[in-house]
C-alpha atoms as a PDB file:
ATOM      1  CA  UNK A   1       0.735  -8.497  15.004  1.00  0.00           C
ATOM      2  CA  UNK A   2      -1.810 -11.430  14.769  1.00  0.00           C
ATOM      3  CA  UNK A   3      -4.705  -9.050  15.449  1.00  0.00           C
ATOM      4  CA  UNK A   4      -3.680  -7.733  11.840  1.00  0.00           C
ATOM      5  CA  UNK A   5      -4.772 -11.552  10.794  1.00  0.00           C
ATOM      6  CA  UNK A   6      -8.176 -11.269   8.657  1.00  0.00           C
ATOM      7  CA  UNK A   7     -10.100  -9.505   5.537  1.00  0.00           C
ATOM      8  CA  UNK A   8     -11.351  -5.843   5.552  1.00  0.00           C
ATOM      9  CA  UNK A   9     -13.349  -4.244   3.185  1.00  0.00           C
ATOM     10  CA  UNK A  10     -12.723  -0.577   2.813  1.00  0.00           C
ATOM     11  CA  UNK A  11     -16.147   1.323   3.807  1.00  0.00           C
ATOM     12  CA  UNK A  12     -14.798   4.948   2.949  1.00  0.00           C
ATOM     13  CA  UNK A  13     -12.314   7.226   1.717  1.00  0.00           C
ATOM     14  CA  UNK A  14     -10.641  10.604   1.950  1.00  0.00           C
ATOM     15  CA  UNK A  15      -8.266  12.604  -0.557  1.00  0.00           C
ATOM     16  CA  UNK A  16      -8.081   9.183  -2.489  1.00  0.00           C
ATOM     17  CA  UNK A  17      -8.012  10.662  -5.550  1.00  0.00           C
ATOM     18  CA  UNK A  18      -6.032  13.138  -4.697  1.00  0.00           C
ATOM     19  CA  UNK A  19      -3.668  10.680  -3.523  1.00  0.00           C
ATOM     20  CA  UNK A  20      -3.964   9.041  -7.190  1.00  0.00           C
ATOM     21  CA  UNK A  21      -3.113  12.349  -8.714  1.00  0.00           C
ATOM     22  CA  UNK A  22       0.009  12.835  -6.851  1.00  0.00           C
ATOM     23  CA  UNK A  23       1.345   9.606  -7.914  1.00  0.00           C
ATOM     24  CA  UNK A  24      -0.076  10.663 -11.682  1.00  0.00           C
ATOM     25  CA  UNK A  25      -2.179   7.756 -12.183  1.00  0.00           C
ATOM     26  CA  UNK A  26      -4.102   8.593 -15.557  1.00  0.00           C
ATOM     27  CA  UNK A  27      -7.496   9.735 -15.538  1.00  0.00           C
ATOM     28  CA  UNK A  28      -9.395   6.530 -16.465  1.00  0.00           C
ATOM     29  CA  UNK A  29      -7.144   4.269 -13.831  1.00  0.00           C
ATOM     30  CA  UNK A  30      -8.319   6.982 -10.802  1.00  0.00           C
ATOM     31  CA  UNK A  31     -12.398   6.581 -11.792  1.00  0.00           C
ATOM     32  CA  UNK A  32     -11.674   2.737 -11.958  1.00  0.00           C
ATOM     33  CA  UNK A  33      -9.911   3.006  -8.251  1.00  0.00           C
ATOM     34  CA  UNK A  34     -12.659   5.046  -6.723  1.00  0.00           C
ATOM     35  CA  UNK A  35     -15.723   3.722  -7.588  1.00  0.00           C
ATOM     36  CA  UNK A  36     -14.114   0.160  -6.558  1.00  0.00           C
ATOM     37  CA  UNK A  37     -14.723  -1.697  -3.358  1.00  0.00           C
ATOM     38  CA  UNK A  38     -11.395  -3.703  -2.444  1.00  0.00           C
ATOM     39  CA  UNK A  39     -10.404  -6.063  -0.096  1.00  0.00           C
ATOM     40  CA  UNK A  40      -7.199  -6.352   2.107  1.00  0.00           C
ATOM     41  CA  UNK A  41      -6.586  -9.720   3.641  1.00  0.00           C
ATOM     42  CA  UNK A  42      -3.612 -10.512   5.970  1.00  0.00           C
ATOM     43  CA  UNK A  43      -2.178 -13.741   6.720  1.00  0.00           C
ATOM     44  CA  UNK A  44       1.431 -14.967   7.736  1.00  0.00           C
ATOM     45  CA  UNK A  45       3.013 -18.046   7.693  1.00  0.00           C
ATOM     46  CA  UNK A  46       6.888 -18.757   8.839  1.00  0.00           C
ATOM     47  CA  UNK A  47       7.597 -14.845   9.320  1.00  0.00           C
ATOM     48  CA  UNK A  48       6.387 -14.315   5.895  1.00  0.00           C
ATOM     49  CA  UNK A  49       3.134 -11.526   5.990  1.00  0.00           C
ATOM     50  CA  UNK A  50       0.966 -11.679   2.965  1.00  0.00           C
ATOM     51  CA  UNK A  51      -1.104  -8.309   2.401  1.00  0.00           C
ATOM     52  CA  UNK A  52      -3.688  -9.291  -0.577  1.00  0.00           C
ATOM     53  CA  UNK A  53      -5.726  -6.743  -1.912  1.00  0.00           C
ATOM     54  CA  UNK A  54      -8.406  -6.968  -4.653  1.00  0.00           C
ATOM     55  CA  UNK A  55     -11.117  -5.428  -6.590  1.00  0.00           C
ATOM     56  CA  UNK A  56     -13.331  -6.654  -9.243  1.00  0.00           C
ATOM     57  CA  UNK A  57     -10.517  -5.587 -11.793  1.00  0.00           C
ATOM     58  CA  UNK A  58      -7.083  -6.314 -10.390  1.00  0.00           C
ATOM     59  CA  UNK A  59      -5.563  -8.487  -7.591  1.00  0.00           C
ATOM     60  CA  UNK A  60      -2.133  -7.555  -6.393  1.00  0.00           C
ATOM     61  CA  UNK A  61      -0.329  -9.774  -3.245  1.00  0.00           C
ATOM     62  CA  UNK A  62       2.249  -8.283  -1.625  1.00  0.00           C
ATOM     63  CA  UNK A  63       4.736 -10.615   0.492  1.00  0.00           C
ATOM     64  CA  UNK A  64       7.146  -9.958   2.857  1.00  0.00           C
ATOM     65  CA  UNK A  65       9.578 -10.407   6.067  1.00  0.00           C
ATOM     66  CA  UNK A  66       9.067  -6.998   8.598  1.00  0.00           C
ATOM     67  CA  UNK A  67      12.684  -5.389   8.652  1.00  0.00           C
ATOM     68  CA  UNK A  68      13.655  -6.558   5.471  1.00  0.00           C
ATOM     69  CA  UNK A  69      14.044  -4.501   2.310  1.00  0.00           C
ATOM     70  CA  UNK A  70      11.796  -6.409  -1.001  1.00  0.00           C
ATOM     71  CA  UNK A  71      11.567  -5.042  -4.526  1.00  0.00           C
ATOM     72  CA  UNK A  72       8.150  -4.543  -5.476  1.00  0.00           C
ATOM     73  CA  UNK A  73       5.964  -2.950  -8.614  1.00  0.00           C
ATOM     74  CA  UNK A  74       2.704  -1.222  -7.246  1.00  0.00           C
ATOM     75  CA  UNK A  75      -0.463  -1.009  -8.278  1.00  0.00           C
ATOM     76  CA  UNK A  76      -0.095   2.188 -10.375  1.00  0.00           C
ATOM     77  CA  UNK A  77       2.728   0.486 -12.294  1.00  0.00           C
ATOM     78  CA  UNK A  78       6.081   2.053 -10.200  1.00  0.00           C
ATOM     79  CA  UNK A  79       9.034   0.390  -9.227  1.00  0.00           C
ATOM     80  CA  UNK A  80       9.702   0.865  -6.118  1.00  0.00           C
ATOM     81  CA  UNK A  81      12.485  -0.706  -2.885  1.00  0.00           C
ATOM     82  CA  UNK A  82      10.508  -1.281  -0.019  1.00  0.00           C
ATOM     83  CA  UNK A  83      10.683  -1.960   3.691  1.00  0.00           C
ATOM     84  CA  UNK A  84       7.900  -2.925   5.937  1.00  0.00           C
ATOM     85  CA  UNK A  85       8.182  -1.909  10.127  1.00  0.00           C
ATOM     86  CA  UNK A  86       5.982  -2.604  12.793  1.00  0.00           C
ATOM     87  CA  UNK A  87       5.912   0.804  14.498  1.00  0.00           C
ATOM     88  CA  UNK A  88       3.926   1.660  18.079  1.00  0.00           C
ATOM     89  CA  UNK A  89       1.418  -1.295  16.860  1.00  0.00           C
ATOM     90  CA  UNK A  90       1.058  -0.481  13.207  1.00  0.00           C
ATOM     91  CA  UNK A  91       2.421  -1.667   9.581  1.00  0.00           C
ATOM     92  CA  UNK A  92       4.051   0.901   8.284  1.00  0.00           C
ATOM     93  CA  UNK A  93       5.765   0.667   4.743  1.00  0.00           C
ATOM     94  CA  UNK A  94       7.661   2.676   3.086  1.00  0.00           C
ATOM     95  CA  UNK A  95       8.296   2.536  -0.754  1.00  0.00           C
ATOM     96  CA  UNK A  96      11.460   4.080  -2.602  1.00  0.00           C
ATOM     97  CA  UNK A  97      10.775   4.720  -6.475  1.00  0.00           C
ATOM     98  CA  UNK A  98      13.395   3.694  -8.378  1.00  0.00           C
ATOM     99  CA  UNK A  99      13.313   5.602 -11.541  1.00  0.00           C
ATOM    100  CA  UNK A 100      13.776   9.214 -11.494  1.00  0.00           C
ATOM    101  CA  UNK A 101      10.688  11.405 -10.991  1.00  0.00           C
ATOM    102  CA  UNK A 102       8.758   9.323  -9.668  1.00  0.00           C
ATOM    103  CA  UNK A 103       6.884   9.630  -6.345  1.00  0.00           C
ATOM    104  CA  UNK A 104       7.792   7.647  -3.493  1.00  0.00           C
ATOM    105  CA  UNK A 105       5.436   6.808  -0.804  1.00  0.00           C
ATOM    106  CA  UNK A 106       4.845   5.996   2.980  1.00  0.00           C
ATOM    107  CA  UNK A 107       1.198   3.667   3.896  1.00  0.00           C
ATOM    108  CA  UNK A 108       0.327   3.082   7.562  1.00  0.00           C
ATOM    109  CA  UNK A 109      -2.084   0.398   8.304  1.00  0.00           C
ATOM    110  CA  UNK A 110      -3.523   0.666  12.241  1.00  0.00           C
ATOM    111  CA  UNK A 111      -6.055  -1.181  13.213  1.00  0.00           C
ATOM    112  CA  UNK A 112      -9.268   0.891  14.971  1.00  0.00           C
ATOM    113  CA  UNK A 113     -10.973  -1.802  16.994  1.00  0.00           C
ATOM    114  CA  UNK A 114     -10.946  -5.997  16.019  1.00  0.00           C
ATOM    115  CA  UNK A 115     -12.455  -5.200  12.396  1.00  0.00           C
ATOM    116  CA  UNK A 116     -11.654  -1.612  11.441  1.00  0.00           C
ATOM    117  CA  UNK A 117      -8.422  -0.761   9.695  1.00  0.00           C
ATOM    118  CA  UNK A 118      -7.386   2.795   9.103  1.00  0.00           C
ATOM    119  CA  UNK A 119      -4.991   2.652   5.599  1.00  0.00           C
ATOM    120  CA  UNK A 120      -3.160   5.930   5.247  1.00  0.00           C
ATOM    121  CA  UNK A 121      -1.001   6.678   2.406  1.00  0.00           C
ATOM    122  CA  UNK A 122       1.132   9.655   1.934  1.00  0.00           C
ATOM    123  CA  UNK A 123       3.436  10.473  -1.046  1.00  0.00           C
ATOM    124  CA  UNK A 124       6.929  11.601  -0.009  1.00  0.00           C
ATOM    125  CA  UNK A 125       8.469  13.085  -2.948  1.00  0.00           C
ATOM    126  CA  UNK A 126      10.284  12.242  -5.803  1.00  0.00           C
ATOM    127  CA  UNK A 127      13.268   9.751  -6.660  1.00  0.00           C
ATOM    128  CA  UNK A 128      16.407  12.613  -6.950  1.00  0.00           C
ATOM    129  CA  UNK A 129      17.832  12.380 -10.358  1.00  0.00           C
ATOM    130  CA  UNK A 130      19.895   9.649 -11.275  1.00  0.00           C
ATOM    131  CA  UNK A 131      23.529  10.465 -12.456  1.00  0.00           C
END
């Protein structure tokens, strides 16, 4: 896991903003998201990773012990339960909304190499309603 130590800077994309859709990010939010450049920088320290990820208009740091469930709000403003794995050499996390309707997601970071990181992000459906 210390390889994942280090800043990347994303270089491309695919199906972003299709991605974006999915999760119905508004219109304005989605141009914002693709035309940005962000950064992802990983650190740990006593067990605890740090994922930090910015652009020139938001900043978001994600913290967290592998196996352990966190709360966390995303990016696109959802409120999700969250575990983070370290699967076959990747981070994988997986994100369960909370509020009905909304999308739930699965990311998978792998790293390609000492300084290329492949960030995949799939939505898996919707919270079922709540009773």
């Amino acid at each position: 896991m210390d390889a994942y130590k280090g800043k990347f800077e994303r270089i491309s994309s695919e199906n972003y903003e299709e991605f974006l859709k999915a999760l119905d990010v508004n219109y304005l939010l989605r141009k914002a998201a693709m035309v940005s450049t962000p950064t992802m920088e990983f650190s740990e320290e006593n067990g605890v990773w740090s994922i930090k990820s910015a652009t020139t208009l938001k900043s978001m740091e994600l913290k967290f012990k592998v196996g352990e469930e966190f709360e966390e709000t995303t990016a696109d403003g959802r409120d999700v339960r969250a575990v983070a794995n370290f699967e076959g050499g990747k981070f994988v996390i997986v994100q369960r909304a909370k509020k009905a309707g909304q999308a739930s997601t699965r990311t998978i970071r792998e790293l390609n190499g000492p300084n290329e990181l492949i960030y995949t992000m799939r939505v898996e459906g919707s919270c079922p309603p709540q009773d």
